[in-house]
PDB file of N, CA and C in Angstrom:
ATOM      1  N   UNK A   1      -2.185  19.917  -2.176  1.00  0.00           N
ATOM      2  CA  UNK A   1      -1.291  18.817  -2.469  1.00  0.00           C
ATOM      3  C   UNK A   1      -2.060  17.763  -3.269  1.00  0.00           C
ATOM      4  N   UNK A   2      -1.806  17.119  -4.545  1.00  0.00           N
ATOM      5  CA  UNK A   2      -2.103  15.847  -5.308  1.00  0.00           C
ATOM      6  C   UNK A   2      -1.977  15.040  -4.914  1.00  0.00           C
ATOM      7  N   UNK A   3      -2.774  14.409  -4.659  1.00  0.00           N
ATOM      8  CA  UNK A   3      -2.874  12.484  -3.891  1.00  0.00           C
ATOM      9  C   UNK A   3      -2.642  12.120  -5.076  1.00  0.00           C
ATOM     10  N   UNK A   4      -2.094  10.356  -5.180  1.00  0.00           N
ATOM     11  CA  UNK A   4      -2.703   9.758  -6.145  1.00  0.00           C
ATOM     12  C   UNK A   4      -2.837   8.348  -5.789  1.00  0.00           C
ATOM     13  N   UNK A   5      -4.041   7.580  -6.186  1.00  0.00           N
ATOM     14  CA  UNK A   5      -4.543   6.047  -5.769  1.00  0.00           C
ATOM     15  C   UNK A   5      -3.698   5.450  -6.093  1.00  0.00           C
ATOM     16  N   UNK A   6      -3.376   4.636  -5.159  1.00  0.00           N
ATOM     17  CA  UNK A   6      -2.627   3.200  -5.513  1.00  0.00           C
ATOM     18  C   UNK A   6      -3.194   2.324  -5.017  1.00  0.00           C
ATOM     19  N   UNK A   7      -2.624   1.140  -5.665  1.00  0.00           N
ATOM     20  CA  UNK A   7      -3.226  -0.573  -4.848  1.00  0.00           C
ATOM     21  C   UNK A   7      -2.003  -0.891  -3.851  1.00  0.00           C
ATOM     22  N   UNK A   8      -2.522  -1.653  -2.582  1.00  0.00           N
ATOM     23  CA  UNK A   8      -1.140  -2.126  -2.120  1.00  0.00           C
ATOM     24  C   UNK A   8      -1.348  -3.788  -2.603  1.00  0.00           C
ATOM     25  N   UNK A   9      -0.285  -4.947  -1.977  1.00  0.00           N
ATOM     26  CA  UNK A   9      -0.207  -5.912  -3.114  1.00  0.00           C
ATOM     27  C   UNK A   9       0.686  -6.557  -1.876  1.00  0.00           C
ATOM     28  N   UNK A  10       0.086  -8.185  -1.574  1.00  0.00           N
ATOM     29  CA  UNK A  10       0.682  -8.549  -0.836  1.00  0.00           C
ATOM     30  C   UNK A  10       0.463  -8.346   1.013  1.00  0.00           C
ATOM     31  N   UNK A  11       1.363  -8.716   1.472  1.00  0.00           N
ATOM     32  CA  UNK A  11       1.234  -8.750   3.219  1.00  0.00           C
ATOM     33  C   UNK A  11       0.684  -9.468   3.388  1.00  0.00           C
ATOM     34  N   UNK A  12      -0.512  -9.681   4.891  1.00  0.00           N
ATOM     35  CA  UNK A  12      -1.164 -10.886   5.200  1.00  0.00           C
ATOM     36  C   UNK A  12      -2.474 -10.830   4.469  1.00  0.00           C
ATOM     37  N   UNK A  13      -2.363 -12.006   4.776  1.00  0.00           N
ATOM     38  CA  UNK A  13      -3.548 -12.605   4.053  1.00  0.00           C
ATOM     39  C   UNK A  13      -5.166 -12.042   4.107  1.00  0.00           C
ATOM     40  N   UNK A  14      -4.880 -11.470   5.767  1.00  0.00           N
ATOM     41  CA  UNK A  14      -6.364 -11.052   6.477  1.00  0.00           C
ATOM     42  C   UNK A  14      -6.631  -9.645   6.194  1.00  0.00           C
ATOM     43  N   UNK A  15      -5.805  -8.531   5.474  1.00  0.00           N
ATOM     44  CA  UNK A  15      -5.719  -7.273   5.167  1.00  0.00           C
ATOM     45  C   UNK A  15      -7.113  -7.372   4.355  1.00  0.00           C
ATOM     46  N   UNK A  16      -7.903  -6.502   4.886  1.00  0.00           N
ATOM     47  CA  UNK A  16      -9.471  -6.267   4.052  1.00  0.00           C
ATOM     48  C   UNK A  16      -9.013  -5.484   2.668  1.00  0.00           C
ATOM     49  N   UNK A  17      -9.313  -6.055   1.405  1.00  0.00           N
ATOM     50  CA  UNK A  17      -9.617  -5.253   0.181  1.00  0.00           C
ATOM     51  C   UNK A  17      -9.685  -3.742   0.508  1.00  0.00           C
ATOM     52  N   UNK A  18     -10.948  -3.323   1.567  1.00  0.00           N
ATOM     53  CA  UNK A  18     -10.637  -1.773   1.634  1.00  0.00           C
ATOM     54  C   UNK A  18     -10.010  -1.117   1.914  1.00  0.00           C
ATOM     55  N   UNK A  19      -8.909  -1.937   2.713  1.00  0.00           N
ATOM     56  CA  UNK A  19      -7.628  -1.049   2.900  1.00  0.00           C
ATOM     57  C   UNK A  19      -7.000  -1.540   1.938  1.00  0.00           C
ATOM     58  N   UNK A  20      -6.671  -1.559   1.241  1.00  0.00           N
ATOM     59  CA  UNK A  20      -5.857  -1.726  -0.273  1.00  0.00           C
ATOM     60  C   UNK A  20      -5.722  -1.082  -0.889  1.00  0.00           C
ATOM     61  N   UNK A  21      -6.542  -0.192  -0.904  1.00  0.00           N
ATOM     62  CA  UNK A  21      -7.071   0.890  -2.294  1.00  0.00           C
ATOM     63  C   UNK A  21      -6.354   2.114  -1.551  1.00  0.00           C
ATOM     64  N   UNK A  22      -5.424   2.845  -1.834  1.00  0.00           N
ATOM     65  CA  UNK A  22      -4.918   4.255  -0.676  1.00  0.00           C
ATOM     66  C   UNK A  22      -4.839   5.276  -1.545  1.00  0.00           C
ATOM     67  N   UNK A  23      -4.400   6.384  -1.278  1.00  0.00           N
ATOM     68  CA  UNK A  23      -4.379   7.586  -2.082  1.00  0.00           C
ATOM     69  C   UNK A  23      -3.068   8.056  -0.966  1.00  0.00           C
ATOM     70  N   UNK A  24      -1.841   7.978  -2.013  1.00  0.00           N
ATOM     71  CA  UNK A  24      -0.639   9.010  -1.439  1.00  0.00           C
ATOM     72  C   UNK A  24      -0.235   9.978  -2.260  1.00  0.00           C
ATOM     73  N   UNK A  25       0.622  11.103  -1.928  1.00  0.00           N
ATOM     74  CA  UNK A  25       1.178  12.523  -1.965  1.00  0.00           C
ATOM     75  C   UNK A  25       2.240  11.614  -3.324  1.00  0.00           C
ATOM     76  N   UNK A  26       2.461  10.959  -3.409  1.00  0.00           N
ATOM     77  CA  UNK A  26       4.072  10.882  -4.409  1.00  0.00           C
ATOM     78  C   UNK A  26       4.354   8.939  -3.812  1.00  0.00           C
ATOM     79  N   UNK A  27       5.232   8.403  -5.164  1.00  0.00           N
ATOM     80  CA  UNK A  27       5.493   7.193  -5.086  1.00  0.00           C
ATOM     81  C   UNK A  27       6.676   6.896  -4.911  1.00  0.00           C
ATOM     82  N   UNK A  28       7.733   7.796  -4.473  1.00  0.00           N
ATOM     83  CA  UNK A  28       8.558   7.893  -3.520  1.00  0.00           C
ATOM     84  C   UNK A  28       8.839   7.006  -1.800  1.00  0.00           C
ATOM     85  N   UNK A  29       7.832   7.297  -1.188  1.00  0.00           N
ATOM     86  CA  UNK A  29       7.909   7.281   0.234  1.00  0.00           C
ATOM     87  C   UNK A  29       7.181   5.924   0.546  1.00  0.00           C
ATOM     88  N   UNK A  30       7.703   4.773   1.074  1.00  0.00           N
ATOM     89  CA  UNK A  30       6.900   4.123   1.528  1.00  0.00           C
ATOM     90  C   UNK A  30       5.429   4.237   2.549  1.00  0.00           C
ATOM     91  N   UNK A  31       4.657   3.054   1.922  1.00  0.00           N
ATOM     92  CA  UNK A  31       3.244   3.244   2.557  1.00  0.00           C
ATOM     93  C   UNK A  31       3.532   2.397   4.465  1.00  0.00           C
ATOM     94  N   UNK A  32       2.789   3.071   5.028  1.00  0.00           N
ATOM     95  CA  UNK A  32       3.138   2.142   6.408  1.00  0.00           C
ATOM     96  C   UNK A  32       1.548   2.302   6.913  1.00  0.00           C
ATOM     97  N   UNK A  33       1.089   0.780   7.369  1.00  0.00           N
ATOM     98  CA  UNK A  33      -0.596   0.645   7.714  1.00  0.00           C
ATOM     99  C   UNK A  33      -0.256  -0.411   9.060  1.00  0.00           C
ATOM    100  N   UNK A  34      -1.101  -0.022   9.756  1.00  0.00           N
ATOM    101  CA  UNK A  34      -1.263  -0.550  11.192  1.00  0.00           C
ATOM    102  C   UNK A  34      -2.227  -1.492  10.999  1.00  0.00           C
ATOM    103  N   UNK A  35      -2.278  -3.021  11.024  1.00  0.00           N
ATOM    104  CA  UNK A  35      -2.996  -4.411  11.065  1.00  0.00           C
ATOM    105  C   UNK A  35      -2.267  -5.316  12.055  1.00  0.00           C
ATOM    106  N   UNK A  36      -3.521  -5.572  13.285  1.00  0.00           N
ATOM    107  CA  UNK A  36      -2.911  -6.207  14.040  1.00  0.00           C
ATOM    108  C   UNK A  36      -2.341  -5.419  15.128  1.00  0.00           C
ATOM    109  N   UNK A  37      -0.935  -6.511  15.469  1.00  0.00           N
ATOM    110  CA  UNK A  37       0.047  -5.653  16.668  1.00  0.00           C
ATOM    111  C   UNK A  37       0.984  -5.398  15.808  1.00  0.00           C
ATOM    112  N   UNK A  38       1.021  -5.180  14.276  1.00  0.00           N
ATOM    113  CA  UNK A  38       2.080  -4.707  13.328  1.00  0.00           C
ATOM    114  C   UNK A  38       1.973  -3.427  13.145  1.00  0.00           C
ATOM    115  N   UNK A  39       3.162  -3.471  12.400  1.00  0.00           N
ATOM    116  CA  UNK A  39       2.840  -1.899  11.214  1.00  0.00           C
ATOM    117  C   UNK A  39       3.382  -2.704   9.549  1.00  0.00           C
ATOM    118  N   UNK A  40       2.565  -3.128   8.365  1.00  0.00           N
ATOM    119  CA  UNK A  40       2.757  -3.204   7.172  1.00  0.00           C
ATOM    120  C   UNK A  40       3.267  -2.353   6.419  1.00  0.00           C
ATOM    121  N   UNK A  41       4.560  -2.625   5.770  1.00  0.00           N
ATOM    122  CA  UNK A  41       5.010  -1.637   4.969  1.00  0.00           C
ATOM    123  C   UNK A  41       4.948  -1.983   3.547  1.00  0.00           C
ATOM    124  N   UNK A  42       4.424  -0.932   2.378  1.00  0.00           N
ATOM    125  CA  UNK A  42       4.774  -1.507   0.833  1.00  0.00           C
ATOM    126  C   UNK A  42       5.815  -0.144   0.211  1.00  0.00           C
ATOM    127  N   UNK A  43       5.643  -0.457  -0.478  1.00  0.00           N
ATOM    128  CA  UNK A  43       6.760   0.363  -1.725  1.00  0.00           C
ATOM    129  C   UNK A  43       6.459   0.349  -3.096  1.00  0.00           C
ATOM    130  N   UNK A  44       6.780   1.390  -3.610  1.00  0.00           N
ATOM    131  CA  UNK A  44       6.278   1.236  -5.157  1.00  0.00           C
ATOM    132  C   UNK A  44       7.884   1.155  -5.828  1.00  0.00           C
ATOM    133  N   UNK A  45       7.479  -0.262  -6.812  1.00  0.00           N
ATOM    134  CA  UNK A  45       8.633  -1.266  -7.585  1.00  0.00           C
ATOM    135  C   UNK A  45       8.265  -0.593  -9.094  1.00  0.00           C
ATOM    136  N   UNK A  46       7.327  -0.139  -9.734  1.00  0.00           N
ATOM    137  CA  UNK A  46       7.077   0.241 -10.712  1.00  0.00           C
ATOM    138  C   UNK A  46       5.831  -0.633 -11.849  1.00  0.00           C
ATOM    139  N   UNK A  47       5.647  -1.383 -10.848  1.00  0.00           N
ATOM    140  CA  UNK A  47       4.018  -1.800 -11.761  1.00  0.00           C
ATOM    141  C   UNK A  47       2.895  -1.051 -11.573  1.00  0.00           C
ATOM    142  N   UNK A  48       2.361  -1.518 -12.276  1.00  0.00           N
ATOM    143  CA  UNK A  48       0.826  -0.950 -12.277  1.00  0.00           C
ATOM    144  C   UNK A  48      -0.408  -1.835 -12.537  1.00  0.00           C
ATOM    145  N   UNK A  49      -1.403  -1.427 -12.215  1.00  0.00           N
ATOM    146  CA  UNK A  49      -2.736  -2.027 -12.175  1.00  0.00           C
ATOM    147  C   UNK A  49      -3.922  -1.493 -12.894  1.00  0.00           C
ATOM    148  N   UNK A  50      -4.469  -2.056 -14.321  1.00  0.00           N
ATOM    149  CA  UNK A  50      -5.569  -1.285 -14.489  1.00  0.00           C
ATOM    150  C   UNK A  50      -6.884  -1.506 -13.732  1.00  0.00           C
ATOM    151  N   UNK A  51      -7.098  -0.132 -13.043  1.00  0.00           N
ATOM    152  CA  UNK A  51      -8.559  -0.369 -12.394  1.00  0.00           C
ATOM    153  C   UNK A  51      -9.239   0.679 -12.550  1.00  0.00           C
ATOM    154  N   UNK A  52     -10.459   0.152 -13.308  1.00  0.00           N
ATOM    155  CA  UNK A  52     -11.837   1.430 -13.952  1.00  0.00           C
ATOM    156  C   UNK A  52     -11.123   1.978 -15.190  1.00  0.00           C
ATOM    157  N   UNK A  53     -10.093   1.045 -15.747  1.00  0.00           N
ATOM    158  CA  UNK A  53     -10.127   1.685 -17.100  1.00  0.00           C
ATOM    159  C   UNK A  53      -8.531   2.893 -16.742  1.00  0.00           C
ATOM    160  N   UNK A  54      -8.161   2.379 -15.928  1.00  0.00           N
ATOM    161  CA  UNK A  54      -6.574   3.701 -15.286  1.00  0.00           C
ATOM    162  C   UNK A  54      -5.831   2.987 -14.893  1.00  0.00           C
ATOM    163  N   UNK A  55      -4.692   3.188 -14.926  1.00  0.00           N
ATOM    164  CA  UNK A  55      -3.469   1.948 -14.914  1.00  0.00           C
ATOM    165  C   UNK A  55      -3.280   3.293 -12.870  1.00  0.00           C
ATOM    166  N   UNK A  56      -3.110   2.226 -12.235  1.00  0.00           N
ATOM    167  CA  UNK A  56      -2.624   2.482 -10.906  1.00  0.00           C
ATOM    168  C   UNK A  56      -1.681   1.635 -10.206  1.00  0.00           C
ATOM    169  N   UNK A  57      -0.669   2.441  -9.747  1.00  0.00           N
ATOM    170  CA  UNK A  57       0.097   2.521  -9.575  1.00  0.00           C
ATOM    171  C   UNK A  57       0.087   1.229  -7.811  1.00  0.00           C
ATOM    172  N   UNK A  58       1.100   0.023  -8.108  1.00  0.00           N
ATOM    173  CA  UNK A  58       1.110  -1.406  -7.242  1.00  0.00           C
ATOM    174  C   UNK A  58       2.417  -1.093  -6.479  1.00  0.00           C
ATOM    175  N   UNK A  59       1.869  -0.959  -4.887  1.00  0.00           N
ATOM    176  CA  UNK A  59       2.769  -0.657  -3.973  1.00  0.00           C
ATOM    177  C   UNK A  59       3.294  -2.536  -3.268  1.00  0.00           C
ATOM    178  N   UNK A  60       4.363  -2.716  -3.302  1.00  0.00           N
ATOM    179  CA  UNK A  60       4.443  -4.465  -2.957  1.00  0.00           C
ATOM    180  C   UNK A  60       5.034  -4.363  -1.751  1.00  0.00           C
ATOM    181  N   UNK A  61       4.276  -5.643  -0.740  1.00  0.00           N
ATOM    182  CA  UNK A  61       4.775  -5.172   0.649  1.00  0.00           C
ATOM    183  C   UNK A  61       6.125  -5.297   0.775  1.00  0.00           C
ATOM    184  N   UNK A  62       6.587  -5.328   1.818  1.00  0.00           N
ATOM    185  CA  UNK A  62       8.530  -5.047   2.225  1.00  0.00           C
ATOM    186  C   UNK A  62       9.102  -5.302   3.269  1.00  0.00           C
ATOM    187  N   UNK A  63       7.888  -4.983   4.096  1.00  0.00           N
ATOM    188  CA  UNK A  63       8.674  -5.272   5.507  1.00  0.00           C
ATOM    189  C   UNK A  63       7.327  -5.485   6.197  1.00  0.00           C
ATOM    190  N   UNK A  64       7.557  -5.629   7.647  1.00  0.00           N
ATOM    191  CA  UNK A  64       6.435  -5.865   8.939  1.00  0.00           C
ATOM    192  C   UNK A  64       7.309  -5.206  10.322  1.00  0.00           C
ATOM    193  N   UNK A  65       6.931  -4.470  10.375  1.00  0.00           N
ATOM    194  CA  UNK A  65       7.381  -4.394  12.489  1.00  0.00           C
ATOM    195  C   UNK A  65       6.541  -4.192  13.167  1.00  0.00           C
ATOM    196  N   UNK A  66       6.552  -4.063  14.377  1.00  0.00           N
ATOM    197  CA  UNK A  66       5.872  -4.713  15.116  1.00  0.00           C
ATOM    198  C   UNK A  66       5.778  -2.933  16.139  1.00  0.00           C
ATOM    199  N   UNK A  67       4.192  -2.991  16.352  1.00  0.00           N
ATOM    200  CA  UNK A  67       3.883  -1.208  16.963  1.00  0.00           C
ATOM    201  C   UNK A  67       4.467  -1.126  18.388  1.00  0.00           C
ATOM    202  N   UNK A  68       5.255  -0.240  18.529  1.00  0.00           N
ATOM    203  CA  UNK A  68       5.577   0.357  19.408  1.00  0.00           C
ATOM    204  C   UNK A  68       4.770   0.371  20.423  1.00  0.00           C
ATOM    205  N   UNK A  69       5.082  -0.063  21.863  1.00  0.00           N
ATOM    206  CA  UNK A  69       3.933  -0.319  22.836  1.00  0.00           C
ATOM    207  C   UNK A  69       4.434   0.915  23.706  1.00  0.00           C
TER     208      UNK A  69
END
């Protein structure tokens, strides 16, 4: 299966840079990341980002809920 890097863009403030950088299957499906007692969701709107010289693909956040206890 083909990954491909994206940036995510947005959410809180305290999200470390290294989780930013992700590699998904298709830009279809929203991204969902566990920070906190959340779950962060982004989506790809259709921008992009050049990074290292490669336009990559800017997932913008969307939502927040809150993890299932």
């Amino acid at each position: 299966m083909t990954s491909v890097r994206v940036v995510l863009s947005g959410g809180p403030d305290g999200l470390p840079a290294s989780e930013r950088l992700r590699e998904v299957t298709d830009l279809v499906n929203k991204v969902k990341i566990p920070f906190a007692s959340w779950h962060e969701h982004f989506e790809y709107r259709g921008g992009d980002l050049e990074i290292d010289g490669e336009p990559v693909p800017v997932f913008e956040w969307c939502d927040r809920t809150r993890v299932a206890e």
